[in-house]
N, C-alpha and C. Protein backbone atom coordinates (compact mmCIF):
# COMPACT_ATOMS: atom_id res chain seq x y z
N UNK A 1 106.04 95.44 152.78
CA UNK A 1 107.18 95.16 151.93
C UNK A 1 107.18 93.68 151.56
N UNK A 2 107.14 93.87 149.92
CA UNK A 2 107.51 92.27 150.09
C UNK A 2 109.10 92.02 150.54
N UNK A 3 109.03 90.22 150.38
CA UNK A 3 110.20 89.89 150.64
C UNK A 3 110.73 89.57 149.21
N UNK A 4 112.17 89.03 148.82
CA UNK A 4 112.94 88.74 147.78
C UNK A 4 112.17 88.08 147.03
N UNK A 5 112.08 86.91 147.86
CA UNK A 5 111.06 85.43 147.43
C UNK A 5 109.68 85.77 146.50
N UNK A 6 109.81 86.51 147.48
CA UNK A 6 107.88 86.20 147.27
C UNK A 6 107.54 87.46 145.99
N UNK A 7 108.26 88.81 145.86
CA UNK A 7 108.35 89.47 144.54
C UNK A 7 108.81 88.43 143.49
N UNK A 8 109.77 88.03 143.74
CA UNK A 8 110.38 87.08 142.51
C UNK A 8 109.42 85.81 141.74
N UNK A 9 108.54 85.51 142.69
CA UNK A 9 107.22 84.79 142.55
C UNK A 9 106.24 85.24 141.55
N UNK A 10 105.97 86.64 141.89
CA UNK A 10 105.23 87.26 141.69
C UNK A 10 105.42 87.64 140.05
N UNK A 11 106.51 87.93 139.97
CA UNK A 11 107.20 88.95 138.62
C UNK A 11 107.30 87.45 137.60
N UNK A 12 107.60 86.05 138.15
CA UNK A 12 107.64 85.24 137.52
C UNK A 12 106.02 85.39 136.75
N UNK A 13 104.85 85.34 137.56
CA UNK A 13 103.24 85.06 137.27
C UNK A 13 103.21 86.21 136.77
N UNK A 14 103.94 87.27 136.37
CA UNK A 14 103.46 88.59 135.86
C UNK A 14 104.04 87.73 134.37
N UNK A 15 104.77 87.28 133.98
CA UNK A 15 105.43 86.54 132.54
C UNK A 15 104.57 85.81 132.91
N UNK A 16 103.77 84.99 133.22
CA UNK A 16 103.10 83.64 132.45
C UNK A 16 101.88 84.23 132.04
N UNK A 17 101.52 86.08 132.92
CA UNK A 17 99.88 86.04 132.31
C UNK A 17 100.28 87.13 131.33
N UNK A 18 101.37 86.97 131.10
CA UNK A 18 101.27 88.00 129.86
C UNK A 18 101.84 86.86 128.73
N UNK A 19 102.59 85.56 129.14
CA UNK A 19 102.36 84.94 127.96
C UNK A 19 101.01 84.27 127.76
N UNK A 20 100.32 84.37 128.52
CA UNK A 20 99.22 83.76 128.41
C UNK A 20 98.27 84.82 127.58
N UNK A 21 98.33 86.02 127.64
CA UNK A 21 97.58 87.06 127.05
C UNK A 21 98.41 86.49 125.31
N UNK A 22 99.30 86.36 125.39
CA UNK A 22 100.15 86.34 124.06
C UNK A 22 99.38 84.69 123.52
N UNK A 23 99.53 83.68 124.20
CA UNK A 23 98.70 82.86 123.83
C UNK A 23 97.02 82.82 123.14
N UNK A 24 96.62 83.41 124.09
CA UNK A 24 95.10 83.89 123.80
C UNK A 24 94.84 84.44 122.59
N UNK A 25 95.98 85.32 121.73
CA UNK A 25 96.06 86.74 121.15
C UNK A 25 96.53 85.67 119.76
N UNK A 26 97.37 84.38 120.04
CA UNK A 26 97.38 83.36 119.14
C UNK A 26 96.23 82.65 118.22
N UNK A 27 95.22 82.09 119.94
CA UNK A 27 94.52 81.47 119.22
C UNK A 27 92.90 82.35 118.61
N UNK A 28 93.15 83.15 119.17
CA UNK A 28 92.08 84.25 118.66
C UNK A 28 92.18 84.50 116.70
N UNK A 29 93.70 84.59 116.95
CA UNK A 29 93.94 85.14 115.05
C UNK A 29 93.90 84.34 114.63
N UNK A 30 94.19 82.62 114.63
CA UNK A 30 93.89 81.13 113.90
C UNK A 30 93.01 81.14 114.16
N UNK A 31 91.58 81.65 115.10
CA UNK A 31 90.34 81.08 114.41
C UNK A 31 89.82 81.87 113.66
N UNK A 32 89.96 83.17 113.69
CA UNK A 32 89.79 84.25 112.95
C UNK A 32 90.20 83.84 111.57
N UNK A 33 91.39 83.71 111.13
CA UNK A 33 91.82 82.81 109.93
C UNK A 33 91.09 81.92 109.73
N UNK A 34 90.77 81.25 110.51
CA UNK A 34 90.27 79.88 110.01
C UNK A 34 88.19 79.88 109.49
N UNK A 35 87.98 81.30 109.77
CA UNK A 35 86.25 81.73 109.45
C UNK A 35 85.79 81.46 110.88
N UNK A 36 86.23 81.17 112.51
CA UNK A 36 85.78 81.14 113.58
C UNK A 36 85.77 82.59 113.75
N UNK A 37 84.65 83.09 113.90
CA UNK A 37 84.85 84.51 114.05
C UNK A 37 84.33 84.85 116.03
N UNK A 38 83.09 83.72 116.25
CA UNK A 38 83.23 83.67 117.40
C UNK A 38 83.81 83.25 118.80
N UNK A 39 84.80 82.20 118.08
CA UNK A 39 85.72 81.94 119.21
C UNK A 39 87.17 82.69 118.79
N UNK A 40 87.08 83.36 117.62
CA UNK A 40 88.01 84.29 117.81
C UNK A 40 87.72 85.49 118.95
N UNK A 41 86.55 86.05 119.02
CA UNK A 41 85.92 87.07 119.83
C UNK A 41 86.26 86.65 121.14
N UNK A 42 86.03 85.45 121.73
CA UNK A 42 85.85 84.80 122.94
C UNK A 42 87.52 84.36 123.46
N UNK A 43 88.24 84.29 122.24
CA UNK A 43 89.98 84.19 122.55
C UNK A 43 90.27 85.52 122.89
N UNK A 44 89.88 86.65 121.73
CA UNK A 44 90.17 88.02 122.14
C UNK A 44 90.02 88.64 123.47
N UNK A 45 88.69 88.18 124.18
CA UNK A 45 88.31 88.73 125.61
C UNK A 45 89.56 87.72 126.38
N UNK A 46 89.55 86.41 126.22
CA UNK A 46 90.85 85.84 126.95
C UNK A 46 92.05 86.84 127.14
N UNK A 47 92.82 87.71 126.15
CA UNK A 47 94.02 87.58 125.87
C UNK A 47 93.79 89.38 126.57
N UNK A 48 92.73 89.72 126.59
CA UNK A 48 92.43 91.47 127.35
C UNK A 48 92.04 90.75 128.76
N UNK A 49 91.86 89.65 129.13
CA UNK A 49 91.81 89.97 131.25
C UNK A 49 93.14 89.05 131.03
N UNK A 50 93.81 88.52 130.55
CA UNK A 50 94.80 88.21 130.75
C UNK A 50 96.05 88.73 131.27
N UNK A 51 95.65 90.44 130.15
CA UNK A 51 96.84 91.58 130.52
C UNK A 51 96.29 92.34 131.59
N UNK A 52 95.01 91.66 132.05
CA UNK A 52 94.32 92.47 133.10
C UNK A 52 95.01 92.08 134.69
N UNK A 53 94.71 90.76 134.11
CA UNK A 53 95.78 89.99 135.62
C UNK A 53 97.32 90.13 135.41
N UNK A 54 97.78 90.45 134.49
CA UNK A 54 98.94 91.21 134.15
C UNK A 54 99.25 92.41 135.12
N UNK A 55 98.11 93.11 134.79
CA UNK A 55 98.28 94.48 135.14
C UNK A 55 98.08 94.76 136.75
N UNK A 56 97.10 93.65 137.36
CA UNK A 56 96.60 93.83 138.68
C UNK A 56 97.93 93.29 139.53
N UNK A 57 97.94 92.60 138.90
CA UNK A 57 99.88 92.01 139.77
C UNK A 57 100.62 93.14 139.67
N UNK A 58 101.46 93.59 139.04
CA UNK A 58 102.22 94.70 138.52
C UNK A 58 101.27 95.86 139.45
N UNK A 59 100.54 96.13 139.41
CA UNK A 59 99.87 97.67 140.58
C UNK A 59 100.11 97.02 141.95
N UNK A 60 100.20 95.60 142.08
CA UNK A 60 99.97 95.10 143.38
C UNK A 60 101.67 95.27 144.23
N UNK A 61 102.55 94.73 143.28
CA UNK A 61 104.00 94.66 143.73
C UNK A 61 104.40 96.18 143.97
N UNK A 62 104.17 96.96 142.83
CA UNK A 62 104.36 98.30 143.16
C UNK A 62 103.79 98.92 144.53
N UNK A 63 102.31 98.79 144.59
CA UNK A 63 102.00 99.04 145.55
C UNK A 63 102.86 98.80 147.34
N UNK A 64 103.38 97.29 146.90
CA UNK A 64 104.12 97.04 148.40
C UNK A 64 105.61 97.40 148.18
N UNK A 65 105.63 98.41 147.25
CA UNK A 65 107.33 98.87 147.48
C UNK A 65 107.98 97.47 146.77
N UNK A 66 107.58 97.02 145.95
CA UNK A 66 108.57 96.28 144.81
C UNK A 66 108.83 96.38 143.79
N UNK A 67 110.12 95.95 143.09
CA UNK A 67 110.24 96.20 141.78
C UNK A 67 109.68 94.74 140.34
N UNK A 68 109.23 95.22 139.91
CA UNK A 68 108.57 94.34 138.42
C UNK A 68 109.76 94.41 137.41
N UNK A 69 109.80 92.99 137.51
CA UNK A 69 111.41 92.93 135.98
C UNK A 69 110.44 91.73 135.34
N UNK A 70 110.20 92.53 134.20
CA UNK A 70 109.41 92.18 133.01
C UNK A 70 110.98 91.22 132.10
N UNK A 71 110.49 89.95 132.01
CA UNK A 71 110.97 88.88 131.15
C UNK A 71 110.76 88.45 130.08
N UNK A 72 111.25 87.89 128.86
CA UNK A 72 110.87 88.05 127.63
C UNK A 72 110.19 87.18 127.53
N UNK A 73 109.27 87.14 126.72
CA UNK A 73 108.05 86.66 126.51
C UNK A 73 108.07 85.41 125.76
N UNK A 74 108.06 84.00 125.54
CA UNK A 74 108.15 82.99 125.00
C UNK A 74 107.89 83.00 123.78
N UNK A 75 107.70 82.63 123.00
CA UNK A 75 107.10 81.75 121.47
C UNK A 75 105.90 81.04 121.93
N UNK A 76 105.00 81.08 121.02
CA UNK A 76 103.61 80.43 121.32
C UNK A 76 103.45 79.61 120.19
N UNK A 77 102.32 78.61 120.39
CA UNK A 77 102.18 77.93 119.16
C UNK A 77 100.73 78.77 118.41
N UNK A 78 101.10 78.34 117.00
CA UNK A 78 100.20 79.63 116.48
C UNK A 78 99.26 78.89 115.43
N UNK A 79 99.19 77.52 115.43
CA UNK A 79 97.89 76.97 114.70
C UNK A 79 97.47 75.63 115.55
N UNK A 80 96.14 76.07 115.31
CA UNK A 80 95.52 74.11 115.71
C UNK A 80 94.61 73.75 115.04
N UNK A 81 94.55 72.48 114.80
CA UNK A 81 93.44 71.53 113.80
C UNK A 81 91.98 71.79 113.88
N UNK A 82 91.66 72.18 115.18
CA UNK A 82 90.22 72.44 115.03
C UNK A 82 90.10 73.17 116.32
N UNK A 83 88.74 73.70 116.47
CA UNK A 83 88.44 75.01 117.86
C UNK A 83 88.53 73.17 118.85
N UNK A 84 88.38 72.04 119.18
CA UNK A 84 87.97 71.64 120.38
C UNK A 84 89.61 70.99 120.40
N UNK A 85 90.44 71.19 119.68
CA UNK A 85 92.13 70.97 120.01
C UNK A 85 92.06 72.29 121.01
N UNK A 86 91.88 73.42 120.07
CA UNK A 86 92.52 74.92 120.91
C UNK A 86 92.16 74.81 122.26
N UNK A 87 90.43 74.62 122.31
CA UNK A 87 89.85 74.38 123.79
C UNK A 87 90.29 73.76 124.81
N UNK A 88 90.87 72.33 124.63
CA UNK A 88 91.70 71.01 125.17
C UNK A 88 92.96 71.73 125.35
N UNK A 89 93.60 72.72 124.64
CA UNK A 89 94.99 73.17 125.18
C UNK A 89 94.91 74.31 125.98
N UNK A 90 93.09 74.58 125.79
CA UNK A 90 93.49 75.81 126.75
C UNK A 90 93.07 75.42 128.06
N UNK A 91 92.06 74.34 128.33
CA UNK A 91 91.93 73.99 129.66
C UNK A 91 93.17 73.23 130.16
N UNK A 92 94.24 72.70 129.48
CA UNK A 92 95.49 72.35 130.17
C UNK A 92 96.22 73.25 130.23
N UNK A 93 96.53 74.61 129.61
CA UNK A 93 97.12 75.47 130.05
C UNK A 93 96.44 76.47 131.49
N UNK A 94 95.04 76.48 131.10
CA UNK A 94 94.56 77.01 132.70
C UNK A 94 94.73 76.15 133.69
N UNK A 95 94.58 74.92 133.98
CA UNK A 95 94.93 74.01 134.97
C UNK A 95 96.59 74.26 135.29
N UNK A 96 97.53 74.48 134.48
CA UNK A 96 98.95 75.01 134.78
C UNK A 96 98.96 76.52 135.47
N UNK A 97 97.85 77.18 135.11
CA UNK A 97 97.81 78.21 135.50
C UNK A 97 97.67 78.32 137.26
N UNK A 98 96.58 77.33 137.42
CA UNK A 98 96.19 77.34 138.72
C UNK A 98 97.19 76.99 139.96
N UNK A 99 97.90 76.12 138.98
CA UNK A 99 98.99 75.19 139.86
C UNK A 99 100.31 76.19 140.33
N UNK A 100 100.27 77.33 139.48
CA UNK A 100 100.91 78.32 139.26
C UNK A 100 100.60 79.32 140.70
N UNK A 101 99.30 79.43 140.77
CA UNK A 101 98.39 80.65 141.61
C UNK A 101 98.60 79.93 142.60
N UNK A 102 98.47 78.40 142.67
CA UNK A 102 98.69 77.52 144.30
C UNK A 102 99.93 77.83 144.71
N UNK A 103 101.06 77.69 143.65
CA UNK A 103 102.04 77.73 144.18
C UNK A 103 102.85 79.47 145.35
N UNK A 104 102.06 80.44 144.27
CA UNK A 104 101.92 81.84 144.83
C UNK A 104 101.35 81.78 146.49
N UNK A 105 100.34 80.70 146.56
CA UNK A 105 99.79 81.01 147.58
C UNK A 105 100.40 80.21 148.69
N UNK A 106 101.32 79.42 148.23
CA UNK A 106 102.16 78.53 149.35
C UNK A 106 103.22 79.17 149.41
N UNK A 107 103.59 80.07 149.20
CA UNK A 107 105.08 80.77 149.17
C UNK A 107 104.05 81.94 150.32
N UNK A 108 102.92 82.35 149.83
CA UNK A 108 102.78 84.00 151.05
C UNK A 108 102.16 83.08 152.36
N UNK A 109 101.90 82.19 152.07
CA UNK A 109 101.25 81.29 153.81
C UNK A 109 103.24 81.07 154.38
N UNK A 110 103.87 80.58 153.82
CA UNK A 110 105.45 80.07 154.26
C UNK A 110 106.11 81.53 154.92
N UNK A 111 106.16 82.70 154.14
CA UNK A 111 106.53 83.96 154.25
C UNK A 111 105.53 84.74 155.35
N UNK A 112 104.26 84.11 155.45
CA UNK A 112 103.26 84.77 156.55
C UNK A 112 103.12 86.65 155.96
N UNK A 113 102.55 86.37 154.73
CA UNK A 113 102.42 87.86 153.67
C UNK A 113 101.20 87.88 153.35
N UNK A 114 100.26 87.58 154.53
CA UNK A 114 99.15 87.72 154.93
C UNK A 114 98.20 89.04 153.81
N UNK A 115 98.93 90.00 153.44
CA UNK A 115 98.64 91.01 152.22
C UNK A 115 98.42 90.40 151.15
N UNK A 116 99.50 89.31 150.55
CA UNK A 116 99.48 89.10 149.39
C UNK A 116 98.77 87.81 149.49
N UNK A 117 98.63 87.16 150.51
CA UNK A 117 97.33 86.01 150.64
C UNK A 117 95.99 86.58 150.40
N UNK A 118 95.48 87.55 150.84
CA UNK A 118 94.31 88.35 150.72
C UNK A 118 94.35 88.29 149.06
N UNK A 119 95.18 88.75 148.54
CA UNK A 119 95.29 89.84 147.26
C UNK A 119 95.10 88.41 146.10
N UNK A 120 95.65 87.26 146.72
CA UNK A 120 95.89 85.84 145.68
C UNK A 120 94.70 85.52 145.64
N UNK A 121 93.40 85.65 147.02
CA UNK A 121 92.46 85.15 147.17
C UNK A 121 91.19 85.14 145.70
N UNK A 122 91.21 86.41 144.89
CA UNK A 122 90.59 86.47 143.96
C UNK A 122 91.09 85.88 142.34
N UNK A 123 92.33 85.82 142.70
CA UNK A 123 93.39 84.65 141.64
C UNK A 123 92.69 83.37 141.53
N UNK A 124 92.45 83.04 142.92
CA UNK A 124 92.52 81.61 142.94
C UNK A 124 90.59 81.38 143.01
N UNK A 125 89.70 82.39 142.57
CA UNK A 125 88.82 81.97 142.44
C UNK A 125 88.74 82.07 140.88
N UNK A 126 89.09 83.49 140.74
CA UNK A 126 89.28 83.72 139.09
C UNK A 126 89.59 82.58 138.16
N UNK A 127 90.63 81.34 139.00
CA UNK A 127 91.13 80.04 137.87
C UNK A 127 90.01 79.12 138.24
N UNK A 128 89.13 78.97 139.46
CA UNK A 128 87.91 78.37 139.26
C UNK A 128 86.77 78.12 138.37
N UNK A 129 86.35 79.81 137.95
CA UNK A 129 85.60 80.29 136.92
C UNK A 129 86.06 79.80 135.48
N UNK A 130 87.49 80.23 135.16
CA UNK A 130 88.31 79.84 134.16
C UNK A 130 88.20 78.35 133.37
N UNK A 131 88.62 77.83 134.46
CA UNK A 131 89.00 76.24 134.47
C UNK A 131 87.01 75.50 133.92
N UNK A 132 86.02 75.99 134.90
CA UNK A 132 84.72 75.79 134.76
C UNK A 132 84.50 75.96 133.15
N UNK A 133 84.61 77.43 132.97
CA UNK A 133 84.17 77.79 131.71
C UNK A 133 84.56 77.30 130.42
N UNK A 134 85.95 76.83 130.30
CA UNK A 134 86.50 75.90 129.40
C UNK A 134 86.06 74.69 129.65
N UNK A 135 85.21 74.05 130.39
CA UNK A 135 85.24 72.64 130.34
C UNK A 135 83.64 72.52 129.74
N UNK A 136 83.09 73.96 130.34
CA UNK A 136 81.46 73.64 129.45
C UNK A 136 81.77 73.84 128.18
N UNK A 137 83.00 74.40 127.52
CA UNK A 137 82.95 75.08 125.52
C UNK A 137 83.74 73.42 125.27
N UNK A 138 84.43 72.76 126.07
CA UNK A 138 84.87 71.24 125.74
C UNK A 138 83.56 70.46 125.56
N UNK A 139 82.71 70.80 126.79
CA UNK A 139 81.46 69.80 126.68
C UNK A 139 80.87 69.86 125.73
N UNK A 140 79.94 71.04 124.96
CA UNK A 140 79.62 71.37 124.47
C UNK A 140 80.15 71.06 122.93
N UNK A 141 81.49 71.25 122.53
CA UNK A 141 82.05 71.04 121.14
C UNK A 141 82.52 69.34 121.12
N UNK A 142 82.12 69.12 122.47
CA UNK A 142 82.49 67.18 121.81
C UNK A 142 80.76 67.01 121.66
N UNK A 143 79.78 67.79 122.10
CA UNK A 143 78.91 66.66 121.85
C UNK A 143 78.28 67.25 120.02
N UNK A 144 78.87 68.45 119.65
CA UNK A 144 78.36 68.59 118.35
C UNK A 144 79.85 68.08 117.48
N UNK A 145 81.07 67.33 118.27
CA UNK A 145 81.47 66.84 116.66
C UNK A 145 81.43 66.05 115.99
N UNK A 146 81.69 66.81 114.99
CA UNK A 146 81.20 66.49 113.54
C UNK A 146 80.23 67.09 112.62
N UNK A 147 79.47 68.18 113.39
CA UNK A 147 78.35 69.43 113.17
C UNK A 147 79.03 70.43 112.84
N UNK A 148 79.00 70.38 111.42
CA UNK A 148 78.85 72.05 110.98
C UNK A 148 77.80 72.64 111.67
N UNK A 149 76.75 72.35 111.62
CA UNK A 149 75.48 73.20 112.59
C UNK A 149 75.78 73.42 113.64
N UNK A 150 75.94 72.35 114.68
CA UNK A 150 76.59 72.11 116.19
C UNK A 150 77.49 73.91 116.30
N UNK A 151 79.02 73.67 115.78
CA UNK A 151 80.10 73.99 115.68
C UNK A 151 79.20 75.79 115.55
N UNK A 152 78.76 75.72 114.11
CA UNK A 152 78.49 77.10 114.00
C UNK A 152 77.51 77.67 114.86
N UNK A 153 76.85 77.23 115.37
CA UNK A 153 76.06 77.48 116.57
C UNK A 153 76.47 77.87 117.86
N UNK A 154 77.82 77.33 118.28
CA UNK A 154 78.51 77.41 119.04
C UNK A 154 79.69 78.87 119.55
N UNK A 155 80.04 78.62 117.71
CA UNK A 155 80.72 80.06 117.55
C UNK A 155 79.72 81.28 117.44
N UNK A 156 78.63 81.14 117.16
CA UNK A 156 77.68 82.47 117.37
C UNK A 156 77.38 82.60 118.43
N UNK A 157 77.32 81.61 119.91
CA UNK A 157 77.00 81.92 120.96
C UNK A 157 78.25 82.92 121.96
N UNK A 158 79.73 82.20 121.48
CA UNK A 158 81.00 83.06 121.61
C UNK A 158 81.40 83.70 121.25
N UNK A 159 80.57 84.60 120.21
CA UNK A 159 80.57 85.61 119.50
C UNK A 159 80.08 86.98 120.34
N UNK A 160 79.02 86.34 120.85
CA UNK A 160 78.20 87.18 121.97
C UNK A 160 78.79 87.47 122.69
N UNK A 161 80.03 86.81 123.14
CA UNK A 161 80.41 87.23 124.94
C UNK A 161 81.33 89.00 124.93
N UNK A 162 80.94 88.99 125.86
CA UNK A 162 81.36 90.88 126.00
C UNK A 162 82.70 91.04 126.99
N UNK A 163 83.43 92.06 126.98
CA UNK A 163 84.89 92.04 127.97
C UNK A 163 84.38 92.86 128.91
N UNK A 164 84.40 92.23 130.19
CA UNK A 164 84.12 93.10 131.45
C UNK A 164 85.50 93.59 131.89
N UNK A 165 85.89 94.45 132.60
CA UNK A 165 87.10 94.47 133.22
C UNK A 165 87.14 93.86 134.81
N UNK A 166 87.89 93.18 135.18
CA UNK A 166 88.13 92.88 136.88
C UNK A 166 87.77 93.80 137.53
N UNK A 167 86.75 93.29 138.55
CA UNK A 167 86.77 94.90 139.70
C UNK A 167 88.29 95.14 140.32
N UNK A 168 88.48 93.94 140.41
CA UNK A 168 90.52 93.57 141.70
C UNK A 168 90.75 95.00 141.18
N UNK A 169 90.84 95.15 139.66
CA UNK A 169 91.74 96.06 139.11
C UNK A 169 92.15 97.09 140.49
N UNK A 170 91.25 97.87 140.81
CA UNK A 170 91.30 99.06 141.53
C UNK A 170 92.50 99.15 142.29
């Protein structure tokens, strides 16, 4: 069973990864608009494990006999100047993210919810990967700007990327 606390935690991070799916789902359609067709692709897979970690929370609370009170969903911002702005806002929004997942994980060590410490454990590698992977598409788009070539080269490589689903899911 969870406790008060620590659901209420939880249901909070169930709203940030579904605004975060809503974010993703933002900057996916401005690059799409904008002729980025591959970091639209590569926002799109963002904004589907987003509702994935959405979804794995939500099976998880249920699972321990809690209830999920779904909160309304924010306003997002819905244009940016160029893909290495979007990139720069999205590695500061994943770094909020993480700080987010730390904070989850200092509330089930305080509560001794030894379940939901286990269960955070793949959260908090998942924002590792995250956090990593945005900082190589930063690296990468500062050292071609100013390259149309660079740039379009870039978006054909994020064009490629494919949506796996989470194993956690299960």
């Amino acid at each position: 069973m969870l406790s008060t606390k620590m659901q209420d935690a939880l249901n909070v991070q169930i709203n940030a990864e579904l605004w975060s799916a809503y974010l993703y789902l933002s900057m996916s359609l401005d690059a799409s608009n904008k002729g980025y067709k591959g970091i639209a692709n590569w926002f799109a897979i963002q904004f589907k494990e987003e509702q994935d970690h959405a979804q794995i929370l939500i099976d998880y609370v249920l699972a321990r006999g809690g209830k999920v009170a779904l909160a309304p969903i924010e306003a997002v911002q819905t244009e940016w100047d160029t893909p290495l702005a979007m990139f720069s806002d999205t590695l500061a929004h994943e770094q909020k993210v993480t700080s987010l997942i730390d904070n989850l994980c200092r509330i089930a060590s305080e509560e001794k919810d030894f379940a939901t410490s286990s269960k955070l454990v793949w959260f908090v590698n998942e924002q590792v990967e995250e956090e990593e992977n945005v900082r190589d598409i930063l690296d990468q788009l500062s050292m071609v700007e100013g390259s149309k070539m660079g740039l379009y080269m870039i978006d054909k490589e994020l064009g490629a990327r494919v949506y796996t689903a989470p194993s956690v899911a299960e």
